[in-house]
PDB file of N, CA and C in Angstrom:
ATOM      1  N   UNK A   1      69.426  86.405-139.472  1.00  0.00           N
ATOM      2  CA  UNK A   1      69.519  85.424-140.527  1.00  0.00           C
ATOM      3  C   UNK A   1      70.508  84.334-140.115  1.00  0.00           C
ATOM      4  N   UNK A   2      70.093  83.139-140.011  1.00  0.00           N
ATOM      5  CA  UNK A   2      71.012  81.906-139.742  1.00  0.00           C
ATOM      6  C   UNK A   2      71.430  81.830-140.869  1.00  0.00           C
ATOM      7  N   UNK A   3      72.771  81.131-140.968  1.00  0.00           N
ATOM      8  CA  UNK A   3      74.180  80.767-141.763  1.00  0.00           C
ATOM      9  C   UNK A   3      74.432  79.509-141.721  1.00  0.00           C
ATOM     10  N   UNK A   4      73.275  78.622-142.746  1.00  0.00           N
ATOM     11  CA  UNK A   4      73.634  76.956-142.510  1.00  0.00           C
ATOM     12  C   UNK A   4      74.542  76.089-143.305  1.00  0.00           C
ATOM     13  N   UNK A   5      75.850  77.428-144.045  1.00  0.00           N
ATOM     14  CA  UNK A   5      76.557  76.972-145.191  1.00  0.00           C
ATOM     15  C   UNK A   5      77.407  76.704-144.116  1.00  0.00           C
ATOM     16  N   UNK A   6      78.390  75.187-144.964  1.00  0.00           N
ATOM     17  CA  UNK A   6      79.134  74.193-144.434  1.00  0.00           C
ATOM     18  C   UNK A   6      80.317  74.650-144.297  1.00  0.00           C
ATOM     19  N   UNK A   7      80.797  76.000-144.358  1.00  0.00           N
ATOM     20  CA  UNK A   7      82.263  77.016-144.508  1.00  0.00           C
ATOM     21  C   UNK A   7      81.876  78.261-143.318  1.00  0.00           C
ATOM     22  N   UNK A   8      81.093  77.923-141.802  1.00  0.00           N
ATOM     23  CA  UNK A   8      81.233  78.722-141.567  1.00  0.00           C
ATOM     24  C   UNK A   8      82.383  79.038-140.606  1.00  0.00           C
ATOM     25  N   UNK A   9      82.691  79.924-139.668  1.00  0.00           N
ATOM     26  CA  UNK A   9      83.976  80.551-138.981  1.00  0.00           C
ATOM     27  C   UNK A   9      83.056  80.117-137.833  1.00  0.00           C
ATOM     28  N   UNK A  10      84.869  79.844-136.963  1.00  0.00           N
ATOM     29  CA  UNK A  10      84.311  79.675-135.229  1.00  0.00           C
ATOM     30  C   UNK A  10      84.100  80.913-134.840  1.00  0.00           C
ATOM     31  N   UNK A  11      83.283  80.241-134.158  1.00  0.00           N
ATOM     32  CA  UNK A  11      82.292  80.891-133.184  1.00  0.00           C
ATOM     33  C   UNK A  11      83.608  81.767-131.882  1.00  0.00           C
ATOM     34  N   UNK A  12      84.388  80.835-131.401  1.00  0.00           N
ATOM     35  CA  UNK A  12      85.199  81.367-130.290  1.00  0.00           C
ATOM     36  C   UNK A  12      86.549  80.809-130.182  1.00  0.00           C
ATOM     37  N   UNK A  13      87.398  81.372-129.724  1.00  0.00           N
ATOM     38  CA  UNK A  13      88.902  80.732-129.841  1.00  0.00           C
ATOM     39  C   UNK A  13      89.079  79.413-130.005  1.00  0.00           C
ATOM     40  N   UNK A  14      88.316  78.706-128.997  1.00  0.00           N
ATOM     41  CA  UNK A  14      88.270  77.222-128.590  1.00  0.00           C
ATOM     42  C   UNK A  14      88.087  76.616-130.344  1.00  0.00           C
ATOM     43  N   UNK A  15      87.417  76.774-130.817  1.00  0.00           N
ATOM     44  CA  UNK A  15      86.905  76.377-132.001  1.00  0.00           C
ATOM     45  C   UNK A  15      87.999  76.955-133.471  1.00  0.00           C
ATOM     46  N   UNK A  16      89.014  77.752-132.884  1.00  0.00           N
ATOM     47  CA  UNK A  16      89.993  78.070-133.706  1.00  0.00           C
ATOM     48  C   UNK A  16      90.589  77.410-133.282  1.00  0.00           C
ATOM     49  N   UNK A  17      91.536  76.724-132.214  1.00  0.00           N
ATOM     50  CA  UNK A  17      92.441  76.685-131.516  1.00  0.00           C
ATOM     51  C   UNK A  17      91.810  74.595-131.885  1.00  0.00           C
ATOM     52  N   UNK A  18      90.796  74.677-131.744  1.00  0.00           N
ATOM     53  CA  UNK A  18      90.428  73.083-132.871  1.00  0.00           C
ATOM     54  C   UNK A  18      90.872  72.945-134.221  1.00  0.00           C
ATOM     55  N   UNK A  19      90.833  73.810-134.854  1.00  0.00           N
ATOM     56  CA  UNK A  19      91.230  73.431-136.472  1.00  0.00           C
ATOM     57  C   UNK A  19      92.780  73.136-136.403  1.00  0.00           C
ATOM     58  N   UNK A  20      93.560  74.029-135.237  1.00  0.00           N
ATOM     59  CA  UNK A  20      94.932  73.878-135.501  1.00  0.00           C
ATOM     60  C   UNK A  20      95.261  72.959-135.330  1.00  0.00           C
ATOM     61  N   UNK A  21      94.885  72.319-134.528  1.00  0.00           N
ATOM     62  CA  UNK A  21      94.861  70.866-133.519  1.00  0.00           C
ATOM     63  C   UNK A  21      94.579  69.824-134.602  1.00  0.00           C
ATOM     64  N   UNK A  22      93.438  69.975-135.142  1.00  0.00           N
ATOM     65  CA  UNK A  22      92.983  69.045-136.407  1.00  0.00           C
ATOM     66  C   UNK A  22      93.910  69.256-137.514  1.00  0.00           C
ATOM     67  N   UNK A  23      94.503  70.045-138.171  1.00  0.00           N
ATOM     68  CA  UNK A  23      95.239  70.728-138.961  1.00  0.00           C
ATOM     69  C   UNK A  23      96.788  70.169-138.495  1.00  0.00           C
ATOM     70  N   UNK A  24      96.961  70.030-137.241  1.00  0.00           N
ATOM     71  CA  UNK A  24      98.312  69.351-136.829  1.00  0.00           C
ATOM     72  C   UNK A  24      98.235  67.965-136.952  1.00  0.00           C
ATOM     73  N   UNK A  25      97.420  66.967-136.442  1.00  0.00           N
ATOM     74  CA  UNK A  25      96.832  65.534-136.899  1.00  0.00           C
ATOM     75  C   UNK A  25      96.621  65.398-138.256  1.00  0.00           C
ATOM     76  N   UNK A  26      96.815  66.258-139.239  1.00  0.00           N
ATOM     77  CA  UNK A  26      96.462  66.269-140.220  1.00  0.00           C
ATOM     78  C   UNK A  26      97.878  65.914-141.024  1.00  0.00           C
ATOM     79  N   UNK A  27      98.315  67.014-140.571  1.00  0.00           N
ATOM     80  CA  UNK A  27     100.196  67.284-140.675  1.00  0.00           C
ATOM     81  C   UNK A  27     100.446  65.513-140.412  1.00  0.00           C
ATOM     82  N   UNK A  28     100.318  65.235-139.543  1.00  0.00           N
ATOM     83  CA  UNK A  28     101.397  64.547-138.806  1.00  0.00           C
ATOM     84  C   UNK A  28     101.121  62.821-139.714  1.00  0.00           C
ATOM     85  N   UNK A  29      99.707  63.098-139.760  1.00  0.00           N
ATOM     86  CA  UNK A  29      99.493  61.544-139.759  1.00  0.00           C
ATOM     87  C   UNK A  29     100.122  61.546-141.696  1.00  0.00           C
ATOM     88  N   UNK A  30     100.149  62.740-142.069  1.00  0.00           N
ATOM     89  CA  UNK A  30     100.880  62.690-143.875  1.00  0.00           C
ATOM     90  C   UNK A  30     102.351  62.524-143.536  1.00  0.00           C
ATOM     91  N   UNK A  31     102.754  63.031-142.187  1.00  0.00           N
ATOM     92  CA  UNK A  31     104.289  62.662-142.272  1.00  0.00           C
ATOM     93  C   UNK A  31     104.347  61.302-141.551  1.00  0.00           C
ATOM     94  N   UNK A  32     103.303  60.597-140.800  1.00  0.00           N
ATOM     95  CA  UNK A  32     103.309  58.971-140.813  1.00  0.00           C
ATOM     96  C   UNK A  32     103.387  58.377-142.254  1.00  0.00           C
ATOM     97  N   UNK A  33     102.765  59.036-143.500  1.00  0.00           N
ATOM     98  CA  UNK A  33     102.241  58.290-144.244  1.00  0.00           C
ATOM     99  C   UNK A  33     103.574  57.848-145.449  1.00  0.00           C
ATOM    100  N   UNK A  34     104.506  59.507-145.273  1.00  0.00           N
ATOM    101  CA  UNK A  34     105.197  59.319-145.802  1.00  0.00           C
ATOM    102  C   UNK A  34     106.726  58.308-145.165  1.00  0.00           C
ATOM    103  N   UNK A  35     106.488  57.870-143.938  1.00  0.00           N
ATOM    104  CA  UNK A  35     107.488  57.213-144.102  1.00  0.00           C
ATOM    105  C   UNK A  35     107.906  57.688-142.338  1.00  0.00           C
ATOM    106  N   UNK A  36     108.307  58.695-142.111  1.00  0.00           N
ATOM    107  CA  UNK A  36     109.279  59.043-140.658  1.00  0.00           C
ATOM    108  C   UNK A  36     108.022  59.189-139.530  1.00  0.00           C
ATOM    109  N   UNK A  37     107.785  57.736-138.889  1.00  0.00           N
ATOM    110  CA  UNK A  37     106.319  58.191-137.976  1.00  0.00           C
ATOM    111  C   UNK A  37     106.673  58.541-136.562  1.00  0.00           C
ATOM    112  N   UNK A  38     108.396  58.435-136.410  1.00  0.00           N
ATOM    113  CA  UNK A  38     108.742  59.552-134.935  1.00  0.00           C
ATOM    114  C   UNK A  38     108.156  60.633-135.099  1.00  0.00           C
ATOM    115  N   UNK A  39     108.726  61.292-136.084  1.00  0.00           N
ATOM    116  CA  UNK A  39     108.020  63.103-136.793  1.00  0.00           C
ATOM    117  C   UNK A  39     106.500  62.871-136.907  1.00  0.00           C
ATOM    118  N   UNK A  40     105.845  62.456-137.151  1.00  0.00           N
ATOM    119  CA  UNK A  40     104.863  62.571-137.104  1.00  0.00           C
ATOM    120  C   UNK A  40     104.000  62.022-135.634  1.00  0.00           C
ATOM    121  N   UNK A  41     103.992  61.179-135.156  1.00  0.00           N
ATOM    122  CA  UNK A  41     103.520  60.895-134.075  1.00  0.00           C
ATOM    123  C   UNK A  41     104.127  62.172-132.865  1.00  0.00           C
ATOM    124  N   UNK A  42     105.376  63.184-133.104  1.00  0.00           N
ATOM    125  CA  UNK A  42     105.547  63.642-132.442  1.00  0.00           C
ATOM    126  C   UNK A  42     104.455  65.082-132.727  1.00  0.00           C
ATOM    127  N   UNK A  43     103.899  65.275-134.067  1.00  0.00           N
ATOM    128  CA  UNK A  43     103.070  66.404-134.493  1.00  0.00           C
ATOM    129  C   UNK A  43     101.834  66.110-133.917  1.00  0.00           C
ATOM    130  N   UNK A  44     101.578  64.990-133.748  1.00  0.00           N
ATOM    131  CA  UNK A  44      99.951  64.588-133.435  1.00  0.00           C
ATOM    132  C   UNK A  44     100.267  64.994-131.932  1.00  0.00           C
ATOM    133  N   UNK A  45     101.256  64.453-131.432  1.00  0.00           N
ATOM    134  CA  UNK A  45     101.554  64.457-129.672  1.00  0.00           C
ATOM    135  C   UNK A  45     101.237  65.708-129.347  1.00  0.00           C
ATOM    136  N   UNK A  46     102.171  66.285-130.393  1.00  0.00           N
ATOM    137  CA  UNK A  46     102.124  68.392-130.195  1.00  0.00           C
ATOM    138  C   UNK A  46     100.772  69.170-129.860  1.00  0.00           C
ATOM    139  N   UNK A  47     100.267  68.792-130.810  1.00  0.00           N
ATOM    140  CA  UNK A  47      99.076  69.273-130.943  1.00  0.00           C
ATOM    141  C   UNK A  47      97.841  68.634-129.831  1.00  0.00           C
ATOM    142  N   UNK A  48      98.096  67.563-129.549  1.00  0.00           N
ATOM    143  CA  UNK A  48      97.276  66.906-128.311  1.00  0.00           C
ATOM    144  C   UNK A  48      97.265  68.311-127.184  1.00  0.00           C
ATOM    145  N   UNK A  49      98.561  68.432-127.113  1.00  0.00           N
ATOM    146  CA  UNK A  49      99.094  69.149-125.697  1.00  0.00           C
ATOM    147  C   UNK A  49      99.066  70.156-125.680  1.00  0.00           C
ATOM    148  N   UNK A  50      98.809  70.642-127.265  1.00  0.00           N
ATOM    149  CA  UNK A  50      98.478  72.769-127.702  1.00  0.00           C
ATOM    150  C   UNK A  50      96.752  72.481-127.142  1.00  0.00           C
ATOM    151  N   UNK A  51      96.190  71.254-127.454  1.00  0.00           N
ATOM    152  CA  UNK A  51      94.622  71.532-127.237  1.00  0.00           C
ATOM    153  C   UNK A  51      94.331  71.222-125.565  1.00  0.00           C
ATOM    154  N   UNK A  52      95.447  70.879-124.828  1.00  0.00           N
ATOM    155  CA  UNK A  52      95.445  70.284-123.344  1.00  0.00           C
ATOM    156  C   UNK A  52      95.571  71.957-122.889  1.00  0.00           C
ATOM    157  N   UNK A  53      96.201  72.832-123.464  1.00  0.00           N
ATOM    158  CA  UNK A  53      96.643  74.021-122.538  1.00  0.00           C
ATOM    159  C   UNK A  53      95.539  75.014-122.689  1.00  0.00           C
ATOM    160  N   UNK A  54      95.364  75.099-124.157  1.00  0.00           N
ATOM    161  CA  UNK A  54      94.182  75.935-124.024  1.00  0.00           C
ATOM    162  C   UNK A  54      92.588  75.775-123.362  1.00  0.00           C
ATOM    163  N   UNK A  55      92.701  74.183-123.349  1.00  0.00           N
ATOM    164  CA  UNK A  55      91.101  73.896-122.950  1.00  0.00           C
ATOM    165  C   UNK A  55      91.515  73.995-121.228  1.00  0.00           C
ATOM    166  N   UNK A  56      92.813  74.218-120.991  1.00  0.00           N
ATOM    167  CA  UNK A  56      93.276  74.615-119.184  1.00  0.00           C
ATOM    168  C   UNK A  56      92.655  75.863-119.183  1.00  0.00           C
ATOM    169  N   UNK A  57      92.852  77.179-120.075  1.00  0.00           N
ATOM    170  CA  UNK A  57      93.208  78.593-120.308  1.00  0.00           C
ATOM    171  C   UNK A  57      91.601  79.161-120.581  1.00  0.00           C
ATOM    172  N   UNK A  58      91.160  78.777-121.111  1.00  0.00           N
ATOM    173  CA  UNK A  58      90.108  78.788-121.952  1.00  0.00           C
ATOM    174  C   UNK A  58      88.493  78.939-120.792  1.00  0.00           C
ATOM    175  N   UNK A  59      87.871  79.734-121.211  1.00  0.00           N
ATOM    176  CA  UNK A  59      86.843  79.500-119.929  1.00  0.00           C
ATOM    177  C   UNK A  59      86.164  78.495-121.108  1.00  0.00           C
ATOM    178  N   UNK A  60      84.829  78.716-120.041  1.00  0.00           N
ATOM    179  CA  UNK A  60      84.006  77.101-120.481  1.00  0.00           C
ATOM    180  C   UNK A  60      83.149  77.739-122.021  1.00  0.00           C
ATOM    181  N   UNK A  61      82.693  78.962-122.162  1.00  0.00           N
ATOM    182  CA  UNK A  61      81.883  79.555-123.225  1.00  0.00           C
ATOM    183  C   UNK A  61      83.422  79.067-124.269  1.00  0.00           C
ATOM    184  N   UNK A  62      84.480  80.113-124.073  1.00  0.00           N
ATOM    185  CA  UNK A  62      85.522  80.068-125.147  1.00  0.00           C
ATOM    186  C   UNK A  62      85.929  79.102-125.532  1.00  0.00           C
ATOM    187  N   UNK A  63      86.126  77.524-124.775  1.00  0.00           N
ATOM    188  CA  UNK A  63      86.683  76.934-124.814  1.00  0.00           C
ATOM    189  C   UNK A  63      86.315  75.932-126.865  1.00  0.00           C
ATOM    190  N   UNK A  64      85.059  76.602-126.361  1.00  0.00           N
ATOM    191  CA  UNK A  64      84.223  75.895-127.922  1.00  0.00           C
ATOM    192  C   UNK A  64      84.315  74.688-127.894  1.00  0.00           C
ATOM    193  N   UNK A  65      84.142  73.894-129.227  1.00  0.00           N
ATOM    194  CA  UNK A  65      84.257  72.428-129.911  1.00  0.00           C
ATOM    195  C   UNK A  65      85.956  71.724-128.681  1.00  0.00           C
ATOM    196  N   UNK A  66      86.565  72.469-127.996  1.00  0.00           N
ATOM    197  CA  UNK A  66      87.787  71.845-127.241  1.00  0.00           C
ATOM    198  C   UNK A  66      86.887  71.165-125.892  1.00  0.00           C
ATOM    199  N   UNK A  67      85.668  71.686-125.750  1.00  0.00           N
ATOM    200  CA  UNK A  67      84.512  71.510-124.711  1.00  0.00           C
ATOM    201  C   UNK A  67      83.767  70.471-124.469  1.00  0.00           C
ATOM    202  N   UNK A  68      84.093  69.059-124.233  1.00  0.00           N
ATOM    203  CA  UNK A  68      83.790  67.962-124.249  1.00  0.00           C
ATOM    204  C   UNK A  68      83.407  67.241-122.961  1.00  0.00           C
ATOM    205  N   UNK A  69      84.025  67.303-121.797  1.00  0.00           N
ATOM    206  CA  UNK A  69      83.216  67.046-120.574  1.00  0.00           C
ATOM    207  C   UNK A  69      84.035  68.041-120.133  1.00  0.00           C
ATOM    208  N   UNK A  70      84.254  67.704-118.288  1.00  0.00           N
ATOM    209  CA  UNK A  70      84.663  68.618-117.548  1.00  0.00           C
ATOM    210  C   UNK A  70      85.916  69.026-117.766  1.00  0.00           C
ATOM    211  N   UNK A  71      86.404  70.157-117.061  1.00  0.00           N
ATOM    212  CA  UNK A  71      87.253  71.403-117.840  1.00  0.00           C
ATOM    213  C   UNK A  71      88.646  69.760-117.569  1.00  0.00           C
ATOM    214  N   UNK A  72      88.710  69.653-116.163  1.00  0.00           N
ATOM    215  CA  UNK A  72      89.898  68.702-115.608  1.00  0.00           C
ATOM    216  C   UNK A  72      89.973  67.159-116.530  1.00  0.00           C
ATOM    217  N   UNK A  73      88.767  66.658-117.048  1.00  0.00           N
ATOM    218  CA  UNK A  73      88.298  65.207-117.634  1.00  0.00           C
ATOM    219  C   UNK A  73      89.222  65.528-119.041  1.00  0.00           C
ATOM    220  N   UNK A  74      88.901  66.641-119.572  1.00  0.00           N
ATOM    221  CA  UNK A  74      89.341  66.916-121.077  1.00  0.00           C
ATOM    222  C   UNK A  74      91.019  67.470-121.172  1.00  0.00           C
ATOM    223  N   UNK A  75      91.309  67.986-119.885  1.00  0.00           N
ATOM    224  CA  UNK A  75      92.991  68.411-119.696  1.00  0.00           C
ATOM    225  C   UNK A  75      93.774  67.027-119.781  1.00  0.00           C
ATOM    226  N   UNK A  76      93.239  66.545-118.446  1.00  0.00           N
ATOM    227  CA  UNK A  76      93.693  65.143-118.494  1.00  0.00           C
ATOM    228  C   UNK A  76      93.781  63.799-119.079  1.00  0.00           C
ATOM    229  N   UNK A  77      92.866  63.945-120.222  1.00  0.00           N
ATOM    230  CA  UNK A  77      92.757  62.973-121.302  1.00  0.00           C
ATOM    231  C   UNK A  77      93.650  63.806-122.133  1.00  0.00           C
ATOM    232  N   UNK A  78      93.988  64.723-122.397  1.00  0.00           N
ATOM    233  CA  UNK A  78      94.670  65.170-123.848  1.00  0.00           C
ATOM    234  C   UNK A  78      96.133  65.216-123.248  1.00  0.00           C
ATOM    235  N   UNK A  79      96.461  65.439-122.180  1.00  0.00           N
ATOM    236  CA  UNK A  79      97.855  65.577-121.702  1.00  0.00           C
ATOM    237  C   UNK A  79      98.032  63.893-121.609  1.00  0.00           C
ATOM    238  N   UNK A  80      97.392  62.874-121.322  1.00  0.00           N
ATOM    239  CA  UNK A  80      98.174  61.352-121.688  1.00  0.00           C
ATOM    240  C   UNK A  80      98.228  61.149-122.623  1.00  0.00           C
ATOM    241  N   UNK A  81      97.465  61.680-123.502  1.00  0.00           N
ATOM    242  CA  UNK A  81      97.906  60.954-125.316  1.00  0.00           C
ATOM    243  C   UNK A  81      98.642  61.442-125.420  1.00  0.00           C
ATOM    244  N   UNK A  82      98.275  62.680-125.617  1.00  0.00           N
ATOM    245  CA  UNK A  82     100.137  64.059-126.080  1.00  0.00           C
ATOM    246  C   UNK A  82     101.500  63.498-125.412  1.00  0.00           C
ATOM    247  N   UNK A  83     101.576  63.235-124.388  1.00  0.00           N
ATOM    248  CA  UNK A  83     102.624  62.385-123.601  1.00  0.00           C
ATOM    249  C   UNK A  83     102.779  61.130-124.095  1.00  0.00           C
ATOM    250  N   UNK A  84     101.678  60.096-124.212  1.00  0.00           N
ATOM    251  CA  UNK A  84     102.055  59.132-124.508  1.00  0.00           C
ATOM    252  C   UNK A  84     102.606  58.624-125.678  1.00  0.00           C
ATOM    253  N   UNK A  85     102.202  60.002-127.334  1.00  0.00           N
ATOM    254  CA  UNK A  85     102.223  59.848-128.800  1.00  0.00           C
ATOM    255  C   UNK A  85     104.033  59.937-128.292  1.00  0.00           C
ATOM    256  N   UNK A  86     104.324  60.821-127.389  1.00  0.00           N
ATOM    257  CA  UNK A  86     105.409  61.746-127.863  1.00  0.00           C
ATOM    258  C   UNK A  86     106.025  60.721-127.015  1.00  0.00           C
ATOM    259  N   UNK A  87     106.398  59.794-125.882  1.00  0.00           N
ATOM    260  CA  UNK A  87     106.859  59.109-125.341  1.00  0.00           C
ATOM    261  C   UNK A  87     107.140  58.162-126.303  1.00  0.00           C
ATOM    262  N   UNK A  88     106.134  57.486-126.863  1.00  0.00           N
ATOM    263  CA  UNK A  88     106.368  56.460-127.749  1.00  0.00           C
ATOM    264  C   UNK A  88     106.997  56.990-128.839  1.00  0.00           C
ATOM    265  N   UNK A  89     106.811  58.088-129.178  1.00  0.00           N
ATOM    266  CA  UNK A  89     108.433  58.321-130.558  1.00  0.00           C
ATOM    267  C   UNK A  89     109.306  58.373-130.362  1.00  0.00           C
ATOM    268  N   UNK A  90     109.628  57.992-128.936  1.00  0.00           N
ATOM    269  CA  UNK A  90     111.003  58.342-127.971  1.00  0.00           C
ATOM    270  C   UNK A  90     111.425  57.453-127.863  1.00  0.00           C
ATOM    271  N   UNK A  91     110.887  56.295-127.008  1.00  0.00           N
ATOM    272  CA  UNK A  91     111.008  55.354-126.390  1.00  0.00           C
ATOM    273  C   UNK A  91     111.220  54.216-127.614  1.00  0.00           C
ATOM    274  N   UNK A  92     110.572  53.578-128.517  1.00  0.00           N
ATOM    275  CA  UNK A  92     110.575  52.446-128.984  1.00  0.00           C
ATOM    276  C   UNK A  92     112.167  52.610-129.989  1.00  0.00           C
ATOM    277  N   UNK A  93     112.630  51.955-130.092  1.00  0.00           N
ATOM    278  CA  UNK A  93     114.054  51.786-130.318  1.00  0.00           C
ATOM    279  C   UNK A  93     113.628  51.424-132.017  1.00  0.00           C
ATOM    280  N   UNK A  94     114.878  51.755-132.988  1.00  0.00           N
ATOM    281  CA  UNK A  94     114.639  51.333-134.030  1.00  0.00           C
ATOM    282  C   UNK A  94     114.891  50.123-134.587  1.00  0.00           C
ATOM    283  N   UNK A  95     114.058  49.850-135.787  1.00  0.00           N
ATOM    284  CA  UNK A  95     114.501  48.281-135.890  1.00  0.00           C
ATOM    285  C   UNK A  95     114.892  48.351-137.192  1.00  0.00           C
ATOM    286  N   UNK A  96     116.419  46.996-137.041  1.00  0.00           N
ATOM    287  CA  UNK A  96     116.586  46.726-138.661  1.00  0.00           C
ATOM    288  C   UNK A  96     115.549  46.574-139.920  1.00  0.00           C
ATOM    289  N   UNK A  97     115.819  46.837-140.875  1.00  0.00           N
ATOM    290  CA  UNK A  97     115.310  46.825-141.886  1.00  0.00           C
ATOM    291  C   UNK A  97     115.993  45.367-142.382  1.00  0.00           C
ATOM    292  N   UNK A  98     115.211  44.940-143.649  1.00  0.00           N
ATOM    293  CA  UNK A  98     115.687  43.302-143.944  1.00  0.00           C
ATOM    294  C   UNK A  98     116.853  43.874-145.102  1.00  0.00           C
TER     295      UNK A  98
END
């Protein structure tokens, strides 16, 4: 019997190890919203780089919905954003307020 309700469970880690990831972007961009977007750009960064290690770790079946092109294409795209979110909450200096 197929299961075409819109609540179903992953299939394989990869596809758990996505919600957290989504679930952290989720986090982060409400603590952009509220105001401190170091903290938050550093949650989105986080989570870039939780989904960079596992889609390293992960064979290609497990890797699930983290499974987007090649194993190295998808490490290496998620380790420059994650670096770059988290660089830039670092790097840009603060500015007066009026």
């Amino acid at each position: 019997m197929r299961d075409d309700s819109p609540f179903r469970r992953p299939q394989t880690v990869g596809g758990l190890v996505y919600l957290v990831v989504v679930a952290a972007a989720l986090v982060g961009l409400g603590i952009l919203a509220a105001g401190a977007w170091r903290t938050g750009l550093s949650w989105i960064g986080a989570g870039l780089l939780l989904a960079a290690f596992f889609r390293m770790v992960l064979s290609e079946r497990g890797a699930g919905m983290l499974r987007v092109r090649r194993r190295w294409s998808d490490v290496a795209m998620l380790v420059v954003a994650g670096v770059g979110l988290i660089v830039l909450a670092v790097v840009v200096p603060n500015q007066p307020t009026p």
